[in-house]
C-alpha atoms as a PDB file:
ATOM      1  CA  UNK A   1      12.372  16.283  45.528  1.00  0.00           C
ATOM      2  CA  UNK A   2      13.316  12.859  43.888  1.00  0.00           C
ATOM      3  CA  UNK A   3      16.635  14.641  42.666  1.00  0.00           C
ATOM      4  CA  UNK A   4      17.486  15.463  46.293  1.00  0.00           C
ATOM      5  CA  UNK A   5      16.511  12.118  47.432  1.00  0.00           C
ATOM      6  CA  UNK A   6      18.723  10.222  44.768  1.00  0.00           C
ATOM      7  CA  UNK A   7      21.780  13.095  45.666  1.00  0.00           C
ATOM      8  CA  UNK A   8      21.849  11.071  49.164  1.00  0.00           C
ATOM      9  CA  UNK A   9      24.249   8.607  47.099  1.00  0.00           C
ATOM     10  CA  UNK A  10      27.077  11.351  46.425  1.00  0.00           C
ATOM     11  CA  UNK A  11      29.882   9.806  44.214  1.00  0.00           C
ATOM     12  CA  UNK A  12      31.909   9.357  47.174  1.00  0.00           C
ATOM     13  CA  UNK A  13      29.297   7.043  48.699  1.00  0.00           C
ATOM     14  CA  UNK A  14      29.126   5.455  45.514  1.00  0.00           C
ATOM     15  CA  UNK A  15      32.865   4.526  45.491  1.00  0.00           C
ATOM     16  CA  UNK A  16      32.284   3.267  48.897  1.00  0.00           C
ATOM     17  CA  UNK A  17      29.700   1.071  48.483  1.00  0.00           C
ATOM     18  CA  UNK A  18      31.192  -0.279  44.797  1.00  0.00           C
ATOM     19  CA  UNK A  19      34.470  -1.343  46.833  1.00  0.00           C
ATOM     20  CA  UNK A  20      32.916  -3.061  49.640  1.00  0.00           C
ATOM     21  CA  UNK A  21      30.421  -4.838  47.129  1.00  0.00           C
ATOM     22  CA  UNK A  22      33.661  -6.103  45.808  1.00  0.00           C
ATOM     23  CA  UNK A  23      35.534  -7.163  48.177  1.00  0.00           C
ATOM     24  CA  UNK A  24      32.292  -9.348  49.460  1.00  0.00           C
ATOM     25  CA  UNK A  25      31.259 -10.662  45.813  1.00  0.00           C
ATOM     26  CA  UNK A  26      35.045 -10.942  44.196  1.00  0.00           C
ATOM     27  CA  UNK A  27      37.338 -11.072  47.056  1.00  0.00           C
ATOM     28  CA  UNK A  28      35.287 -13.943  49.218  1.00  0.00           C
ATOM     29  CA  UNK A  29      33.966 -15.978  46.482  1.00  0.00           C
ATOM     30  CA  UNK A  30      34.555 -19.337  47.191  1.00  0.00           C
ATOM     31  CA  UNK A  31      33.392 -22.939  46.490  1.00  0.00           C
ATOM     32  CA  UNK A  32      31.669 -23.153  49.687  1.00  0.00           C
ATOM     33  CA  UNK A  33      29.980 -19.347  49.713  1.00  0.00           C
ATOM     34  CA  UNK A  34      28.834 -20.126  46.335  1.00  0.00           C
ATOM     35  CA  UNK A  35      27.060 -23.285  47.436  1.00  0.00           C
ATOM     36  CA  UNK A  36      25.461 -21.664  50.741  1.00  0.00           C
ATOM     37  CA  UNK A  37      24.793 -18.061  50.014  1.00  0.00           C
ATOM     38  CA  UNK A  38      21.922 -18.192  46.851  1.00  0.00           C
ATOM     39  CA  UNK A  39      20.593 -21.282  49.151  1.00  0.00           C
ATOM     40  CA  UNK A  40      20.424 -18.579  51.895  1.00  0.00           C
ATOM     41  CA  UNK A  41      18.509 -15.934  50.148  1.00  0.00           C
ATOM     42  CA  UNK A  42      15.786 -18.444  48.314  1.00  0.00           C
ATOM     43  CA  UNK A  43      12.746 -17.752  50.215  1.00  0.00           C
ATOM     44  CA  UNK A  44      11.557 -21.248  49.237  1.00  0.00           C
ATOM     45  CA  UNK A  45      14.374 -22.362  51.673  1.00  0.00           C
ATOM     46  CA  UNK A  46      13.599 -20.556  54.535  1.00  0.00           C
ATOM     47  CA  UNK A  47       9.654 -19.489  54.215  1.00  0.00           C
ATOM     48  CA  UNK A  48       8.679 -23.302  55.868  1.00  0.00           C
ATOM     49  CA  UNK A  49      11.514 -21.745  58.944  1.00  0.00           C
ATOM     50  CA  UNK A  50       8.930 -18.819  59.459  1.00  0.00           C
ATOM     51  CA  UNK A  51       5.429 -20.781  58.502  1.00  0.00           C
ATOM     52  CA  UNK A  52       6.272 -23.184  61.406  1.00  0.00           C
ATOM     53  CA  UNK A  53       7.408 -20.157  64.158  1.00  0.00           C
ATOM     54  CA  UNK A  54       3.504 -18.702  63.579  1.00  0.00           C
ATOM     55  CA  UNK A  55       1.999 -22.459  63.756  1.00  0.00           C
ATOM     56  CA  UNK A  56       4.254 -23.483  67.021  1.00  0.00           C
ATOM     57  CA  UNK A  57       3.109 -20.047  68.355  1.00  0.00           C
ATOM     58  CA  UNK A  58      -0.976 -19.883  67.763  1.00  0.00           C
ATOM     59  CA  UNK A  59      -0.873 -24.255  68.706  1.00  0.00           C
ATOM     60  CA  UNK A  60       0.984 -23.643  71.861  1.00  0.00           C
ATOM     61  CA  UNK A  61       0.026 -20.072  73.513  1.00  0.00           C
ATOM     62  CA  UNK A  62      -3.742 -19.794  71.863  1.00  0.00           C
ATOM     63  CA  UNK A  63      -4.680 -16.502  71.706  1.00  0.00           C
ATOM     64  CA  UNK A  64      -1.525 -14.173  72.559  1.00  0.00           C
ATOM     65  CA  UNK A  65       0.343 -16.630  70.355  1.00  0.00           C
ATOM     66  CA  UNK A  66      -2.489 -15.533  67.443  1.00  0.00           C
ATOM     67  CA  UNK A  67      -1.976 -11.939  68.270  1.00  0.00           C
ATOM     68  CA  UNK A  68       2.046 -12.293  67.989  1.00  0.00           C
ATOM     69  CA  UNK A  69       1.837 -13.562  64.628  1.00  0.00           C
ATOM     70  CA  UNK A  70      -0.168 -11.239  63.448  1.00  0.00           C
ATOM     71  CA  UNK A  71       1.544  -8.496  64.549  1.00  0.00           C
ATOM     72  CA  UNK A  72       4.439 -10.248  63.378  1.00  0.00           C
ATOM     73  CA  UNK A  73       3.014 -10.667  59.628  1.00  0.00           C
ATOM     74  CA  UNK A  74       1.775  -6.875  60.259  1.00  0.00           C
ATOM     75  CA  UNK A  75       5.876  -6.111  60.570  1.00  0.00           C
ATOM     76  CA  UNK A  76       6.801  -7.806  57.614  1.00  0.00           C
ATOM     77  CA  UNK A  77       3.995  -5.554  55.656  1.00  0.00           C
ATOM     78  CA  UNK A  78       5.058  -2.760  56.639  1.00  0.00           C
ATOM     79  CA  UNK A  79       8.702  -3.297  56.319  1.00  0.00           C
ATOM     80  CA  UNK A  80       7.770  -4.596  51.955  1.00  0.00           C
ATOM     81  CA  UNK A  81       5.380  -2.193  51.695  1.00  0.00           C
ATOM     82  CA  UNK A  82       7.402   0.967  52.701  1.00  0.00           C
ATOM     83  CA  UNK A  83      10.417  -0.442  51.141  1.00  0.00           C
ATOM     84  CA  UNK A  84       8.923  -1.145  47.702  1.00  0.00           C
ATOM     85  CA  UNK A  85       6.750   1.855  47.509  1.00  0.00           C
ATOM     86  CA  UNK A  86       8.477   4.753  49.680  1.00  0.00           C
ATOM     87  CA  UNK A  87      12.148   3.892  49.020  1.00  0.00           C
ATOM     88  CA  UNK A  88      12.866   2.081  45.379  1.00  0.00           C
ATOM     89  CA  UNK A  89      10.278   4.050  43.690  1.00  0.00           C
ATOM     90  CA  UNK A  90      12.224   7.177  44.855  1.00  0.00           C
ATOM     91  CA  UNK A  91      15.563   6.520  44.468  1.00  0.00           C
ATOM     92  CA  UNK A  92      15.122   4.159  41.536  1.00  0.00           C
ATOM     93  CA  UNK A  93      18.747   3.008  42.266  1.00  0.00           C
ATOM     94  CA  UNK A  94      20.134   0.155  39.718  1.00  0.00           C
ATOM     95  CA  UNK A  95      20.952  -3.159  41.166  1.00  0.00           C
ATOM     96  CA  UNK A  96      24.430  -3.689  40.445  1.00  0.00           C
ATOM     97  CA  UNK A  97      23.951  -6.335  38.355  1.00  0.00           C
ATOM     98  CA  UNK A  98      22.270  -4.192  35.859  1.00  0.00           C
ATOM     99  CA  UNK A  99      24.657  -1.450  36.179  1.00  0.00           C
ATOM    100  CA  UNK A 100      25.933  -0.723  32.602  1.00  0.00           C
ATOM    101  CA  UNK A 101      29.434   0.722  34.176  1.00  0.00           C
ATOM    102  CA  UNK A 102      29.341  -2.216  36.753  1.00  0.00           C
ATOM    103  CA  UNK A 103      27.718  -5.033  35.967  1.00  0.00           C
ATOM    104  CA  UNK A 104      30.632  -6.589  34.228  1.00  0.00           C
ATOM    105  CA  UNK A 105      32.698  -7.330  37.449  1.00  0.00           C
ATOM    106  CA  UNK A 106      29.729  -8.969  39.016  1.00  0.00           C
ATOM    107  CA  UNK A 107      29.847 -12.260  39.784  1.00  0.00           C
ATOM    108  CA  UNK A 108      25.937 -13.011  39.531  1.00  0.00           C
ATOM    109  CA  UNK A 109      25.191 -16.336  41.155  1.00  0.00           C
ATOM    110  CA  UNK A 110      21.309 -15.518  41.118  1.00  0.00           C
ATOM    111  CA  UNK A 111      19.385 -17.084  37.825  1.00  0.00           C
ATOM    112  CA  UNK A 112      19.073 -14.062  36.741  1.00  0.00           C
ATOM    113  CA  UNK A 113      19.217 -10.113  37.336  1.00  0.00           C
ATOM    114  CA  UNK A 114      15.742  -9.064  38.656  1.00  0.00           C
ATOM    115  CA  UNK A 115      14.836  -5.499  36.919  1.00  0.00           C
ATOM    116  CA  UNK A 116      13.787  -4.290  40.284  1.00  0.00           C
ATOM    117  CA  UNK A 117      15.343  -1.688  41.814  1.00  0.00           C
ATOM    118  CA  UNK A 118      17.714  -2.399  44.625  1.00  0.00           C
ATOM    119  CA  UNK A 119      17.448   0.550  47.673  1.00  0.00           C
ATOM    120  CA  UNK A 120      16.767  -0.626  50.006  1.00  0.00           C
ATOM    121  CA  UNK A 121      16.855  -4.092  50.086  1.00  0.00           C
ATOM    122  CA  UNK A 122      13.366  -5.860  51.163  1.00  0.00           C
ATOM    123  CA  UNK A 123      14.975  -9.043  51.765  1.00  0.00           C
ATOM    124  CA  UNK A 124      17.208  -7.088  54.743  1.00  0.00           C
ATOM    125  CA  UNK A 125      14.462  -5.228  55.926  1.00  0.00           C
ATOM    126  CA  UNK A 126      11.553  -7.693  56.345  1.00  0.00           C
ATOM    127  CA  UNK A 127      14.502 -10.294  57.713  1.00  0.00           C
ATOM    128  CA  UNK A 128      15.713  -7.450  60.024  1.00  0.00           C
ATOM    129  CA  UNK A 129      12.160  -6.108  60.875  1.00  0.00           C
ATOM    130  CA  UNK A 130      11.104  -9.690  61.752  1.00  0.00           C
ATOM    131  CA  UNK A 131      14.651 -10.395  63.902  1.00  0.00           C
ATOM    132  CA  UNK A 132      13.893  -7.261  65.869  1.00  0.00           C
ATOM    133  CA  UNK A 133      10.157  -8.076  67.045  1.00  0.00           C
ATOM    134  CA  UNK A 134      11.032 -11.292  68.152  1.00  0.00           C
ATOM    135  CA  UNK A 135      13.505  -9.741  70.559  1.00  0.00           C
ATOM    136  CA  UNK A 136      11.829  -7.414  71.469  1.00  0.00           C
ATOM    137  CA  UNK A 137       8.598  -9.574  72.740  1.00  0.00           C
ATOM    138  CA  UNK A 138      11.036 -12.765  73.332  1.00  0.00           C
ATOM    139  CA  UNK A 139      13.728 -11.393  75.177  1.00  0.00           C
ATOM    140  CA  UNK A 140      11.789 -12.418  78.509  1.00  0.00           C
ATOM    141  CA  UNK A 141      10.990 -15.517  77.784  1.00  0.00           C
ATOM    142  CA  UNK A 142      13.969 -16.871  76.059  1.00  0.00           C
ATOM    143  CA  UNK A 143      16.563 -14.850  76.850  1.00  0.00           C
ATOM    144  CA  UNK A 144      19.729 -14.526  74.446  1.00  0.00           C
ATOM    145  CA  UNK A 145      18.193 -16.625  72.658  1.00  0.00           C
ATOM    146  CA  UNK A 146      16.019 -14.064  71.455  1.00  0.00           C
ATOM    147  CA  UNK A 147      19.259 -12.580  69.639  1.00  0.00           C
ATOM    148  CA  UNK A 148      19.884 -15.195  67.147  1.00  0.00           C
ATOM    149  CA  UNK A 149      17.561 -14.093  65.206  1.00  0.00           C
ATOM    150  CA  UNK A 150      19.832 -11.011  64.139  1.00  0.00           C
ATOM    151  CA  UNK A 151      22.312 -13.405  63.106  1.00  0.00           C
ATOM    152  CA  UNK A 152      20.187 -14.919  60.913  1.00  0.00           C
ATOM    153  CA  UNK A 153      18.726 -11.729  59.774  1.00  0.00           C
ATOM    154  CA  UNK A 154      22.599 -10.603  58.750  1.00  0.00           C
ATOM    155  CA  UNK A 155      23.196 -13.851  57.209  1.00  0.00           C
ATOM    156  CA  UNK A 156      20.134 -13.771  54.676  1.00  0.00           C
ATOM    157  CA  UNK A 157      21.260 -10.433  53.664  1.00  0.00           C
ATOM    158  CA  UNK A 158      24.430 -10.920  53.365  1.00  0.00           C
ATOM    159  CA  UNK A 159      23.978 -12.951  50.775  1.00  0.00           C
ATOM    160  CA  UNK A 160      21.865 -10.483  48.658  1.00  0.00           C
ATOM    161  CA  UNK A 161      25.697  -8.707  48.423  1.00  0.00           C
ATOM    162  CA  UNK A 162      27.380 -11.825  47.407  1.00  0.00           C
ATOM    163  CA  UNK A 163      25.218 -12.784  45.131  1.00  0.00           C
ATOM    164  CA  UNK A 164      25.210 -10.191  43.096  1.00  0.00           C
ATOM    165  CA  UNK A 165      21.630  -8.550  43.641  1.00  0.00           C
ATOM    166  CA  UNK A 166      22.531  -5.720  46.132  1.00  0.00           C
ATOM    167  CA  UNK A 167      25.010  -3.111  47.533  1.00  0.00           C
ATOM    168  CA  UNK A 168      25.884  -3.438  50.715  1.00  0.00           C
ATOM    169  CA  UNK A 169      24.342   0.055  51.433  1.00  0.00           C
ATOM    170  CA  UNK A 170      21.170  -1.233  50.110  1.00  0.00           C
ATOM    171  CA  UNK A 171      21.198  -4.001  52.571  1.00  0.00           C
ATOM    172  CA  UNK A 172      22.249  -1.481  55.159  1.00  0.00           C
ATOM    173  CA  UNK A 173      19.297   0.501  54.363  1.00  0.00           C
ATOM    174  CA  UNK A 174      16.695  -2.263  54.819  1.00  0.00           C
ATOM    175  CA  UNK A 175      17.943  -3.230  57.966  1.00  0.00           C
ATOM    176  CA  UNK A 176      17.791   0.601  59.806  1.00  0.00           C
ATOM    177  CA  UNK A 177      14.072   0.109  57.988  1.00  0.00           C
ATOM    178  CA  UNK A 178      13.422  -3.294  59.122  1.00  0.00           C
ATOM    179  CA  UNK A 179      14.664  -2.296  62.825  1.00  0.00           C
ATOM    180  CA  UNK A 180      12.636   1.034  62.968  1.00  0.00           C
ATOM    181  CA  UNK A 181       9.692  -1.322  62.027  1.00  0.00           C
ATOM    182  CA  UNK A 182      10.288  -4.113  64.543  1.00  0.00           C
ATOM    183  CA  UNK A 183      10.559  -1.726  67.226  1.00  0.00           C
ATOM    184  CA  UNK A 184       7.270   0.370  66.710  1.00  0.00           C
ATOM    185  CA  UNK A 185       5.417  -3.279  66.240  1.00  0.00           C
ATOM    186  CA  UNK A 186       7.409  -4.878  69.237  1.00  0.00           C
ATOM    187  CA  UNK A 187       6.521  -2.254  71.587  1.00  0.00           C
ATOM    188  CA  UNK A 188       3.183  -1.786  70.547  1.00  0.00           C
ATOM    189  CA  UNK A 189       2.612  -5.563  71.118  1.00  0.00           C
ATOM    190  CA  UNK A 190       4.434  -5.348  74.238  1.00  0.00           C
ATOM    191  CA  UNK A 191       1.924  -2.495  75.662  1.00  0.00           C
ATOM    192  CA  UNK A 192      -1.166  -3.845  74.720  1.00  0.00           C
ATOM    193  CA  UNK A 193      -0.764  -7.489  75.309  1.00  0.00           C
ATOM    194  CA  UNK A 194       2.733  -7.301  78.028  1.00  0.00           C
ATOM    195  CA  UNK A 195       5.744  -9.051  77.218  1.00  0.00           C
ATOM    196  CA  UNK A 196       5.610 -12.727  75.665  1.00  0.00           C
ATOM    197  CA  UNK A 197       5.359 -15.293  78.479  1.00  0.00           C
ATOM    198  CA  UNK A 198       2.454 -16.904  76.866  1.00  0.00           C
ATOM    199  CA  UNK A 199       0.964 -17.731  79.950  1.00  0.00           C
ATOM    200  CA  UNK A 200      -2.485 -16.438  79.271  1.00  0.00           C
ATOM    201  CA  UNK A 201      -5.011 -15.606  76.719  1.00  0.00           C
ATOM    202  CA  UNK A 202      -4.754 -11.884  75.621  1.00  0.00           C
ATOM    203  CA  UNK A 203      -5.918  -8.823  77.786  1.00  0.00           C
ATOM    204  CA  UNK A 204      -6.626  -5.366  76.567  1.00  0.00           C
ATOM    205  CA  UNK A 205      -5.860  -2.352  78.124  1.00  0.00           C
ATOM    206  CA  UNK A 206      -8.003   0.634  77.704  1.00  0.00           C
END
């Protein structure tokens, strides 16, 4: 079973994914990418971003603003969980960084290679899971708005490429897992509790 599971990378997938890793971490690098993108992907830089979208919701909306962040803590679970346990420990795929064939014509701006392995990427699919239940139960109350967080979500793992942590399939990976995720979550919150309009405290339907 594992061997099938790791034959999903054919070497013409392989190639694929080695080029555009390339072209993002060689052919891109710049002064200004290499000042921005391992700022991006720190946690430490962007956990207090998350922290204060829980507080603002439970302070402001009471008990349907409780109930959206934990479902929305329940989708980041479930996104690091699955990806750390169901998909690396399968495919055991080698970050390229750590690559033996590879790893010399990557330009690693991280402090140092992590010995984790790299499909999928949790950082895309706990920023993608996240992204997609806050449009999901947003969308009515914010409107496009509720969007931006994809952006963001693509942002923080594009840097994981640049970097030098991740191929790009790895990040694409995360994110299908991430979305799948964020939409079970999203639509579960959105059938037991209605979409977010915060107007009220919680009701349950039977």
């Amino acid at each position: 079973m594992v061997y099938l599971l790791r034959s999903a990378f054919p070497e013409f997938l392989e190639k694929a994914d080695r080029w555009i890793f390339l072209r993002i971490n060689n052919d891109l690098a710049n002064p200004f990418l290499d000042a921005v993108m391992p700022f991006m992907r720190n946690p430490p830089n962007w956990a207090p971003l998350y922290l204060f979208l829980l507080v603002f919701a439970i302070l402001n909306f009471k008990g349907k603003g409780l109930w959206w962040s934990l479902f929305l803590l329940v989708t980041v679970a479930l996104c690091d969980m699955t990806g750390n346990y169901a998909f690396k420990k399968t495919f055991e795929r080698l970050r390229p960084c750590n690559e033996p064939d590879f790893a010399i014509q990557v330009r690693l701006l991280a402090d140092h290679c992590s010995s984790g392995f790299s499909f999928v990427s949790n950082h895309a699919a706990n920023h993608f899971g996240i992204a997609t239940f806050f449009f999901i139960t947003t969308r009515k109350l914010i409107g496009r708005w509720a969007i931006t967080g994809f952006f963001w979500a693509g942002l923080v793992s594009l840097a994981q490429v640049y970097i030098g942590i991740h191929y790009p399939f790895d990040i694409l990976g995360g994110a299908l897992l991430g979305v799948i995720f964020g939409i079970l979550t999203g639509s579960f919150f959105n059938n037991r509790f209605g979409i977010v309009i915060f107007d009220k405290e919680p009701t349950f339907s039977s």
